[in-house]
Structures are given as C-alpha cells and as structure tokens.
ModelCIF file with pLDDT and N, C-alpha, C, O atoms, coordinates in Angstrom:
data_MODEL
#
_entry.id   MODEL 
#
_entity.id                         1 
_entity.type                       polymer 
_entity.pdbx_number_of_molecules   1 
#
_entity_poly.entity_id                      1 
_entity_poly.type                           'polypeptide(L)' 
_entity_poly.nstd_linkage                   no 
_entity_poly.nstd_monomer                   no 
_entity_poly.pdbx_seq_one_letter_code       
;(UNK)(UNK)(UNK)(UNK)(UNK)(UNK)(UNK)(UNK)(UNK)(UNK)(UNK)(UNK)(UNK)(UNK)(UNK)(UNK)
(UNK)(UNK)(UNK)(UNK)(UNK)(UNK)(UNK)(UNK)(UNK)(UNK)(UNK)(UNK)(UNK)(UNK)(UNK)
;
_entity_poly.pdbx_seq_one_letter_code_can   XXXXXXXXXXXXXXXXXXXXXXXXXXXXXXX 
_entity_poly.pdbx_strand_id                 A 
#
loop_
_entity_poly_seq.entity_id 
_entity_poly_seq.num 
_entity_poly_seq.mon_id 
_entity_poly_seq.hetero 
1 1  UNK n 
1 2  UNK n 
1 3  UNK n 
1 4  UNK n 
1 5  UNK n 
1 6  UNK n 
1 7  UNK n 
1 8  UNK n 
1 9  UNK n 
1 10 UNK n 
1 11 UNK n 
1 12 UNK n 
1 13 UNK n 
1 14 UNK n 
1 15 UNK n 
1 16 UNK n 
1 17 UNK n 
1 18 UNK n 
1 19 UNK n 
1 20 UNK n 
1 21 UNK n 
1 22 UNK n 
1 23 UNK n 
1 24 UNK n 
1 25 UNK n 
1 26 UNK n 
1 27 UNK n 
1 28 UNK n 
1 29 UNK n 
1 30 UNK n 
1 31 UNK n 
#
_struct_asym.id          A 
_struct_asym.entity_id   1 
#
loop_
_ma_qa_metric.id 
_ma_qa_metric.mode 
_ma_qa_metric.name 
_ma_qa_metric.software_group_id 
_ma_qa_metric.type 
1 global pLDDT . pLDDT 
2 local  pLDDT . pLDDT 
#
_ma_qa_metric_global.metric_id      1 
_ma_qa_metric_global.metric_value   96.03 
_ma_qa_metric_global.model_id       1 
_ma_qa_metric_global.ordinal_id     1 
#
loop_
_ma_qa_metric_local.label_asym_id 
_ma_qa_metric_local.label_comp_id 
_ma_qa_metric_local.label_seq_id 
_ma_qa_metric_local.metric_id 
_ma_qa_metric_local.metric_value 
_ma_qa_metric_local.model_id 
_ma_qa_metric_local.ordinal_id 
A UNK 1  2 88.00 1 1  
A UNK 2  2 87.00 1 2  
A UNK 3  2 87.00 1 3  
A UNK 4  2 93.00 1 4  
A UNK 5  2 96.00 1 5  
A UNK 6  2 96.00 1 6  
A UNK 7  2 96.00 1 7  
A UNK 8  2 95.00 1 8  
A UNK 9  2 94.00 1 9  
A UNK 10 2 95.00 1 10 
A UNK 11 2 97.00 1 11 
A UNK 12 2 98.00 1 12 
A UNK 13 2 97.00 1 13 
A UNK 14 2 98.00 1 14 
A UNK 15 2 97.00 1 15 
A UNK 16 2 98.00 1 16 
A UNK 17 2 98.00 1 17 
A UNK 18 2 98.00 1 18 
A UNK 19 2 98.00 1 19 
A UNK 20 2 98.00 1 20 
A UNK 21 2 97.00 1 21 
A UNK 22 2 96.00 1 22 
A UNK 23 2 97.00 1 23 
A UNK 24 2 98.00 1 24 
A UNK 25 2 98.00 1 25 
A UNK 26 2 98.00 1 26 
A UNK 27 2 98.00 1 27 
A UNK 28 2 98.00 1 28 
A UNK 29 2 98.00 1 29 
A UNK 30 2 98.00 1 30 
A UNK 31 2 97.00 1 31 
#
loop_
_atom_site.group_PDB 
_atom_site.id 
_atom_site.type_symbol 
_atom_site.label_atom_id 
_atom_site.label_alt_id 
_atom_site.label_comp_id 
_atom_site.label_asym_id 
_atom_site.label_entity_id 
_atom_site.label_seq_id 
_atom_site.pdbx_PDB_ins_code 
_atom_site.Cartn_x 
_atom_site.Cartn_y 
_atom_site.Cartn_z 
_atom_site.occupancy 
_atom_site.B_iso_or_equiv 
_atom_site.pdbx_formal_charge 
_atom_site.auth_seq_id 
_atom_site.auth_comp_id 
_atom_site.auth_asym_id 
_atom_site.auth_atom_id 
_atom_site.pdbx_PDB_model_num 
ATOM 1   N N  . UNK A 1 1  ? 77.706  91.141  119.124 1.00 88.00 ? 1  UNK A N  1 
ATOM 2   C CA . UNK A 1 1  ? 78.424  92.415  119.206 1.00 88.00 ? 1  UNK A CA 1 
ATOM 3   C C  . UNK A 1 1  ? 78.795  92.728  120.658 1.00 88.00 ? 1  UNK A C  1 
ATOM 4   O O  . UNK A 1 1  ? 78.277  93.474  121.489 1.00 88.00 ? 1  UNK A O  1 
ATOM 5   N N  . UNK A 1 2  ? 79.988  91.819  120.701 1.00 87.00 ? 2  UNK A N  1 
ATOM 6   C CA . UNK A 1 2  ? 80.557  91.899  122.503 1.00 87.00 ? 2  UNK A CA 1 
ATOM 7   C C  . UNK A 1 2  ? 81.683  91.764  122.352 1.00 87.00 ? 2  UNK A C  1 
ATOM 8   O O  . UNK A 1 2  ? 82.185  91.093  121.449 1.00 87.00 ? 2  UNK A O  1 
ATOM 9   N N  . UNK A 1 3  ? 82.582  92.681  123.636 1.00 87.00 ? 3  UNK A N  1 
ATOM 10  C CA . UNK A 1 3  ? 83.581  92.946  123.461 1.00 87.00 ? 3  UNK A CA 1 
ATOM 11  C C  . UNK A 1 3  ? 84.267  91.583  124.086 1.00 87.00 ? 3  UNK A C  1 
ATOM 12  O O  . UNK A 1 3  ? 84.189  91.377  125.297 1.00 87.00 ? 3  UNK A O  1 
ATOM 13  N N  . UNK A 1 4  ? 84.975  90.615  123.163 1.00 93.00 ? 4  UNK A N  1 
ATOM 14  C CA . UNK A 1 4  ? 85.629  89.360  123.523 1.00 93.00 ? 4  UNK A CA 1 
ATOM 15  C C  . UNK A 1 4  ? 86.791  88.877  122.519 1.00 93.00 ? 4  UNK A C  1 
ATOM 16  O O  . UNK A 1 4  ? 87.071  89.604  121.566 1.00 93.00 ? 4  UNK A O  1 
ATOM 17  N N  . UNK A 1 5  ? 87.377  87.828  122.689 1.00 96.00 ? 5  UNK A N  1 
ATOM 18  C CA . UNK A 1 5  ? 88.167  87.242  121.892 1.00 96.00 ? 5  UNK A CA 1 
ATOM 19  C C  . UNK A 1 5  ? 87.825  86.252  121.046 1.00 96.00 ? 5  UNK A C  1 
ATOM 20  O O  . UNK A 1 5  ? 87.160  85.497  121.755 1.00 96.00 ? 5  UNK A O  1 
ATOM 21  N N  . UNK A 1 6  ? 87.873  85.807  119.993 1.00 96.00 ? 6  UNK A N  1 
ATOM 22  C CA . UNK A 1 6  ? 87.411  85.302  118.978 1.00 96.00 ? 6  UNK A CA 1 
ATOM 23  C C  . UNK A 1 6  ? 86.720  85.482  117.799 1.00 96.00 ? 6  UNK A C  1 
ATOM 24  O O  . UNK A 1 6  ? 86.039  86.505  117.862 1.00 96.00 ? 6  UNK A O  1 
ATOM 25  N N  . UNK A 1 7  ? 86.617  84.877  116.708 1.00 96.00 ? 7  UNK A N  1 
ATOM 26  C CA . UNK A 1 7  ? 85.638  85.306  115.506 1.00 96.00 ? 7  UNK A CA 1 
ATOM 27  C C  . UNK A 1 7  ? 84.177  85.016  116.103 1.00 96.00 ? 7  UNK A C  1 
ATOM 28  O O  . UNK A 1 7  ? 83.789  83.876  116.358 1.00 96.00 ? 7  UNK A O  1 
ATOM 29  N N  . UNK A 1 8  ? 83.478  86.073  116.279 1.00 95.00 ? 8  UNK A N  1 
ATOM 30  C CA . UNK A 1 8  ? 81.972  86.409  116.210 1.00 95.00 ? 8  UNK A CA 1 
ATOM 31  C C  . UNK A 1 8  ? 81.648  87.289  117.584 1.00 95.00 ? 8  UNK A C  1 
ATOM 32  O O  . UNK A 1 8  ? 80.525  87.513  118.036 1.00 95.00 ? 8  UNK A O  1 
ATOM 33  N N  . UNK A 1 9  ? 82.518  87.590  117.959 1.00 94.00 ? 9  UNK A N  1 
ATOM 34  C CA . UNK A 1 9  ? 82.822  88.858  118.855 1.00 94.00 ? 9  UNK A CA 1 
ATOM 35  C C  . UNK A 1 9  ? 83.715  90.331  118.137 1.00 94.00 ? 9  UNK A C  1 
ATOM 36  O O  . UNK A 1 9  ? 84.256  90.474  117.041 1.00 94.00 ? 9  UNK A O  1 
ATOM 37  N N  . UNK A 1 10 ? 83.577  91.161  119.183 1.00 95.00 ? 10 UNK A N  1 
ATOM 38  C CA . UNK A 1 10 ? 83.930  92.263  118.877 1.00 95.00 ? 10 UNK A CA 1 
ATOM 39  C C  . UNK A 1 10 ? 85.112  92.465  119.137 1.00 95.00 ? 10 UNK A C  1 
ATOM 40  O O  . UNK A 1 10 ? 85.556  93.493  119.647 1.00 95.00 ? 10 UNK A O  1 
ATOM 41  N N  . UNK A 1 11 ? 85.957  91.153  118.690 1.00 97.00 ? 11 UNK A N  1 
ATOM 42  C CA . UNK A 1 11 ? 87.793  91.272  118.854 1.00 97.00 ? 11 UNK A CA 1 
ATOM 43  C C  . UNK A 1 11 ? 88.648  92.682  118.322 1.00 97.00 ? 11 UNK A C  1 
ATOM 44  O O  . UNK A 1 11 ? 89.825  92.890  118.614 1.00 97.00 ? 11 UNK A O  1 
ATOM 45  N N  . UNK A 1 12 ? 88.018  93.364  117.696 1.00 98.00 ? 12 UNK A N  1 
ATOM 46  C CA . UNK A 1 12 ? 89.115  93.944  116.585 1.00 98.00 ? 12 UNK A CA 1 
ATOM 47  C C  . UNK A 1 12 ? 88.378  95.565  116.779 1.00 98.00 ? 12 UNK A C  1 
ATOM 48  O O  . UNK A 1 12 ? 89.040  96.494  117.240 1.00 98.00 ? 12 UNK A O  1 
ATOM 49  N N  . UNK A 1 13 ? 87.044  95.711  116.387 1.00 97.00 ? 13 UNK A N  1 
ATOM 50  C CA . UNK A 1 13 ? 86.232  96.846  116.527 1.00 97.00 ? 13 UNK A CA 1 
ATOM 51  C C  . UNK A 1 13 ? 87.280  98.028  115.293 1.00 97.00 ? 13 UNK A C  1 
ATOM 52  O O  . UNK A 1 13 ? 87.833  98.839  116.036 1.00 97.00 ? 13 UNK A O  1 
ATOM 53  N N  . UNK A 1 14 ? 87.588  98.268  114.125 1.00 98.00 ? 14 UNK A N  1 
ATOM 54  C CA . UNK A 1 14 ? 87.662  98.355  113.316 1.00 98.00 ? 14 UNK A CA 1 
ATOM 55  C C  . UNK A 1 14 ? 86.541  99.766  112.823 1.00 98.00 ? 14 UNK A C  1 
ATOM 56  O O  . UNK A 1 14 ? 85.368  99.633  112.472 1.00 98.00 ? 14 UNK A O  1 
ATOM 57  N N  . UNK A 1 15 ? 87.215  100.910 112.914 1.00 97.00 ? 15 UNK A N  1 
ATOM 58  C CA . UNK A 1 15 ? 86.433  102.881 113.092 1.00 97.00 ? 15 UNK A CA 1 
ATOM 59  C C  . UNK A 1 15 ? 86.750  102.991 112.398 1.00 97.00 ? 15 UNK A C  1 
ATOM 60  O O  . UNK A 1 15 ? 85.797  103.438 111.759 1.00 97.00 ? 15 UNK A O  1 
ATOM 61  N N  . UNK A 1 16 ? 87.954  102.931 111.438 1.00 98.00 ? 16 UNK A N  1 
ATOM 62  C CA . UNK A 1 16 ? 88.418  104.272 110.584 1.00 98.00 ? 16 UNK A CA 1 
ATOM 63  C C  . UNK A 1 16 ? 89.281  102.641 109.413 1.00 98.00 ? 16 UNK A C  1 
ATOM 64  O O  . UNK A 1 16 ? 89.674  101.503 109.668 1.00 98.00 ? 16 UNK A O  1 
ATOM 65  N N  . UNK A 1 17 ? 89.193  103.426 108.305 1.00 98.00 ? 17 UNK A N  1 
ATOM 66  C CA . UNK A 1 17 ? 90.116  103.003 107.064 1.00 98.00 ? 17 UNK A CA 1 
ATOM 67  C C  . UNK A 1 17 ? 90.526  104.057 106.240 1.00 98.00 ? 17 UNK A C  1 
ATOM 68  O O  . UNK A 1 17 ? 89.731  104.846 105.728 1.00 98.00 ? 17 UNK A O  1 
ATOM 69  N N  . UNK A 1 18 ? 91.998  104.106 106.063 1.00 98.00 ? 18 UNK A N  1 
ATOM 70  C CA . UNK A 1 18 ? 92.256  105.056 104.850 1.00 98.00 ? 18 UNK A CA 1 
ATOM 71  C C  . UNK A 1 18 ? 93.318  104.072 103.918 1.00 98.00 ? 18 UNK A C  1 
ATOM 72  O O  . UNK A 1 18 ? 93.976  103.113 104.322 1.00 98.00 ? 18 UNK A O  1 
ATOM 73  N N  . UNK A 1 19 ? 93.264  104.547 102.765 1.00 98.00 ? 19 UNK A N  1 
ATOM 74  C CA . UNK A 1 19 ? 94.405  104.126 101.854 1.00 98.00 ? 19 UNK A CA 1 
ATOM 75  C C  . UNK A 1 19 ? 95.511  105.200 101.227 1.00 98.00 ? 19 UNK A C  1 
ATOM 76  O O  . UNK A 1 19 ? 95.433  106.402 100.975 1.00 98.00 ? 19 UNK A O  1 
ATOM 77  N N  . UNK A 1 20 ? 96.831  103.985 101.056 1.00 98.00 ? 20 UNK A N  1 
ATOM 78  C CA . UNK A 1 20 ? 97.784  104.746 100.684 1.00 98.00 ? 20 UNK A CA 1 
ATOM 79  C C  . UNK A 1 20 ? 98.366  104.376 99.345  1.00 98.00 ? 20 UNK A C  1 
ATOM 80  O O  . UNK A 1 20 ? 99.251  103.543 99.146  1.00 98.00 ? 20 UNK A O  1 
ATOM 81  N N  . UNK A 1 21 ? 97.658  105.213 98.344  1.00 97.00 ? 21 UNK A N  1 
ATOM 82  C CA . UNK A 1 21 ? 98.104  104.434 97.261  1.00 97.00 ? 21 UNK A CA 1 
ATOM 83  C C  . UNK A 1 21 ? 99.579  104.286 96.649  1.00 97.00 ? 21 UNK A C  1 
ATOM 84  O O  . UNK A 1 21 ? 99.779  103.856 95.513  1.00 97.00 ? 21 UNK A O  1 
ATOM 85  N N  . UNK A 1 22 ? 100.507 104.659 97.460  1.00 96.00 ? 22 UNK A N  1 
ATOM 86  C CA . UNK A 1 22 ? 102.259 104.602 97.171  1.00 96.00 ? 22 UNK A CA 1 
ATOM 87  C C  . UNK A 1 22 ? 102.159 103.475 97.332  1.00 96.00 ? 22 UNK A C  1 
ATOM 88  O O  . UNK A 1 22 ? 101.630 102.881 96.393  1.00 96.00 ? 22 UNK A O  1 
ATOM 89  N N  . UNK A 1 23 ? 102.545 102.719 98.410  1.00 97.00 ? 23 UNK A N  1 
ATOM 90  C CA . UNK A 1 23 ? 102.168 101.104 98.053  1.00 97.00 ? 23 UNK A CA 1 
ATOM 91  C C  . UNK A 1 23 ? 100.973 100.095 97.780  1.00 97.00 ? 23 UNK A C  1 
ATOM 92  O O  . UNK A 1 23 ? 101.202 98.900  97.967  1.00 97.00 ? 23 UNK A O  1 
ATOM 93  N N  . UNK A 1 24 ? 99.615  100.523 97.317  1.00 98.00 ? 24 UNK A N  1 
ATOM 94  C CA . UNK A 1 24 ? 98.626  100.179 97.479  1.00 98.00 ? 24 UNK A CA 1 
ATOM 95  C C  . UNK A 1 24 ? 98.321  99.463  98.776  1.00 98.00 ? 24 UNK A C  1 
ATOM 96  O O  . UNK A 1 24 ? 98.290  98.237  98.886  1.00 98.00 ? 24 UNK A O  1 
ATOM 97  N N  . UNK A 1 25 ? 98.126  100.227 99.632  1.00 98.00 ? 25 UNK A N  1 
ATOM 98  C CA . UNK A 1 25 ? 97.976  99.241  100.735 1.00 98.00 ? 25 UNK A CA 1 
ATOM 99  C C  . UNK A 1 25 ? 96.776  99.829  101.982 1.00 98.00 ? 25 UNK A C  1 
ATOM 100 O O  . UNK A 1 25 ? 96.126  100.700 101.404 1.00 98.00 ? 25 UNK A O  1 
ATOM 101 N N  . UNK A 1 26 ? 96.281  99.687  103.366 1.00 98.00 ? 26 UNK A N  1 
ATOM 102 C CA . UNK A 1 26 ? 95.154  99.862  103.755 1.00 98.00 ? 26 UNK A CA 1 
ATOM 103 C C  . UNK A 1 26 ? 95.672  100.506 105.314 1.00 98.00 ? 26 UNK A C  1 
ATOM 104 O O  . UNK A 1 26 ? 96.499  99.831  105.927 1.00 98.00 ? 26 UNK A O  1 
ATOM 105 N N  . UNK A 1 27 ? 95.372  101.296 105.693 1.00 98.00 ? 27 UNK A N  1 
ATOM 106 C CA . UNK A 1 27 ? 95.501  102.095 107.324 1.00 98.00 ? 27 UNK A CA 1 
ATOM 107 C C  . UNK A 1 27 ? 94.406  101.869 108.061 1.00 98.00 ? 27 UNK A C  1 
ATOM 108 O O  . UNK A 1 27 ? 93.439  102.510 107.652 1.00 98.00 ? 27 UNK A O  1 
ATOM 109 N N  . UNK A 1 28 ? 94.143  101.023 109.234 1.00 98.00 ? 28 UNK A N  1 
ATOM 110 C CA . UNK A 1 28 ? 93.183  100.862 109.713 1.00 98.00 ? 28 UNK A CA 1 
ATOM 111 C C  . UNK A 1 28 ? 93.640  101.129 111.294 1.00 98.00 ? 28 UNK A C  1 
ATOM 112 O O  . UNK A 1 28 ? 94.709  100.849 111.835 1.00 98.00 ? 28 UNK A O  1 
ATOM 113 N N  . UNK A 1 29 ? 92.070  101.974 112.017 1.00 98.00 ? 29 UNK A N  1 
ATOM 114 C CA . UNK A 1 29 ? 92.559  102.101 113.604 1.00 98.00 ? 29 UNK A CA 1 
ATOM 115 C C  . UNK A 1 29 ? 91.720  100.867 114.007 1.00 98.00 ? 29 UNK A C  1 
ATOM 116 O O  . UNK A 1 29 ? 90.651  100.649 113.436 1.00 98.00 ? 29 UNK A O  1 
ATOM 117 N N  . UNK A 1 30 ? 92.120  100.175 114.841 1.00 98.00 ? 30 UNK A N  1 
ATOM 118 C CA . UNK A 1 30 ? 91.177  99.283  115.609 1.00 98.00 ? 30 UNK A CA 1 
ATOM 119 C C  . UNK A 1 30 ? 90.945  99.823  116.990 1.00 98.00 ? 30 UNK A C  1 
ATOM 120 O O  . UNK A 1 30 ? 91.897  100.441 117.465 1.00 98.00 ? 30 UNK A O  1 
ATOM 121 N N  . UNK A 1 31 ? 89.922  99.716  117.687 1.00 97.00 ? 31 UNK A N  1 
ATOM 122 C CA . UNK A 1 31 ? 89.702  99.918  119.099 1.00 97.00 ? 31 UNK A CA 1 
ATOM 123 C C  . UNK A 1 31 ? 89.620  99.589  119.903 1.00 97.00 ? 31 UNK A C  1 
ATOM 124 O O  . UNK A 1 31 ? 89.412  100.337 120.859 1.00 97.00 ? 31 UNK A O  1 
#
C-alpha cells in the first residue's frame, strides 16, 4: 500500500463509487 505505478501498488487509490443506472454503468473518483 504505496503510492507507485504498477499492479500491487497504490496506482489508482479508488474513494468513492456511484452508479448510473440510465446506462448501467459505474462513476468512480480515483486519487
């Protein structure tokens, strides 16, 4: 859990999800 590039780091850091079900689809903030 470090802030770096690649899979098994903290590339993306990923807070919040909402959905929109008009197109079924996913809202995500990354940080």
């Amino acid at each position: 859990d470090i802030h770096g590039v690649e899979t098994g780091r903290n590339w993306v850091h990923v807070n919040s999800v909402d959905y929109d079900p008009e197109d079924d689809s996913i809202i995500l903030s990354s940080r």
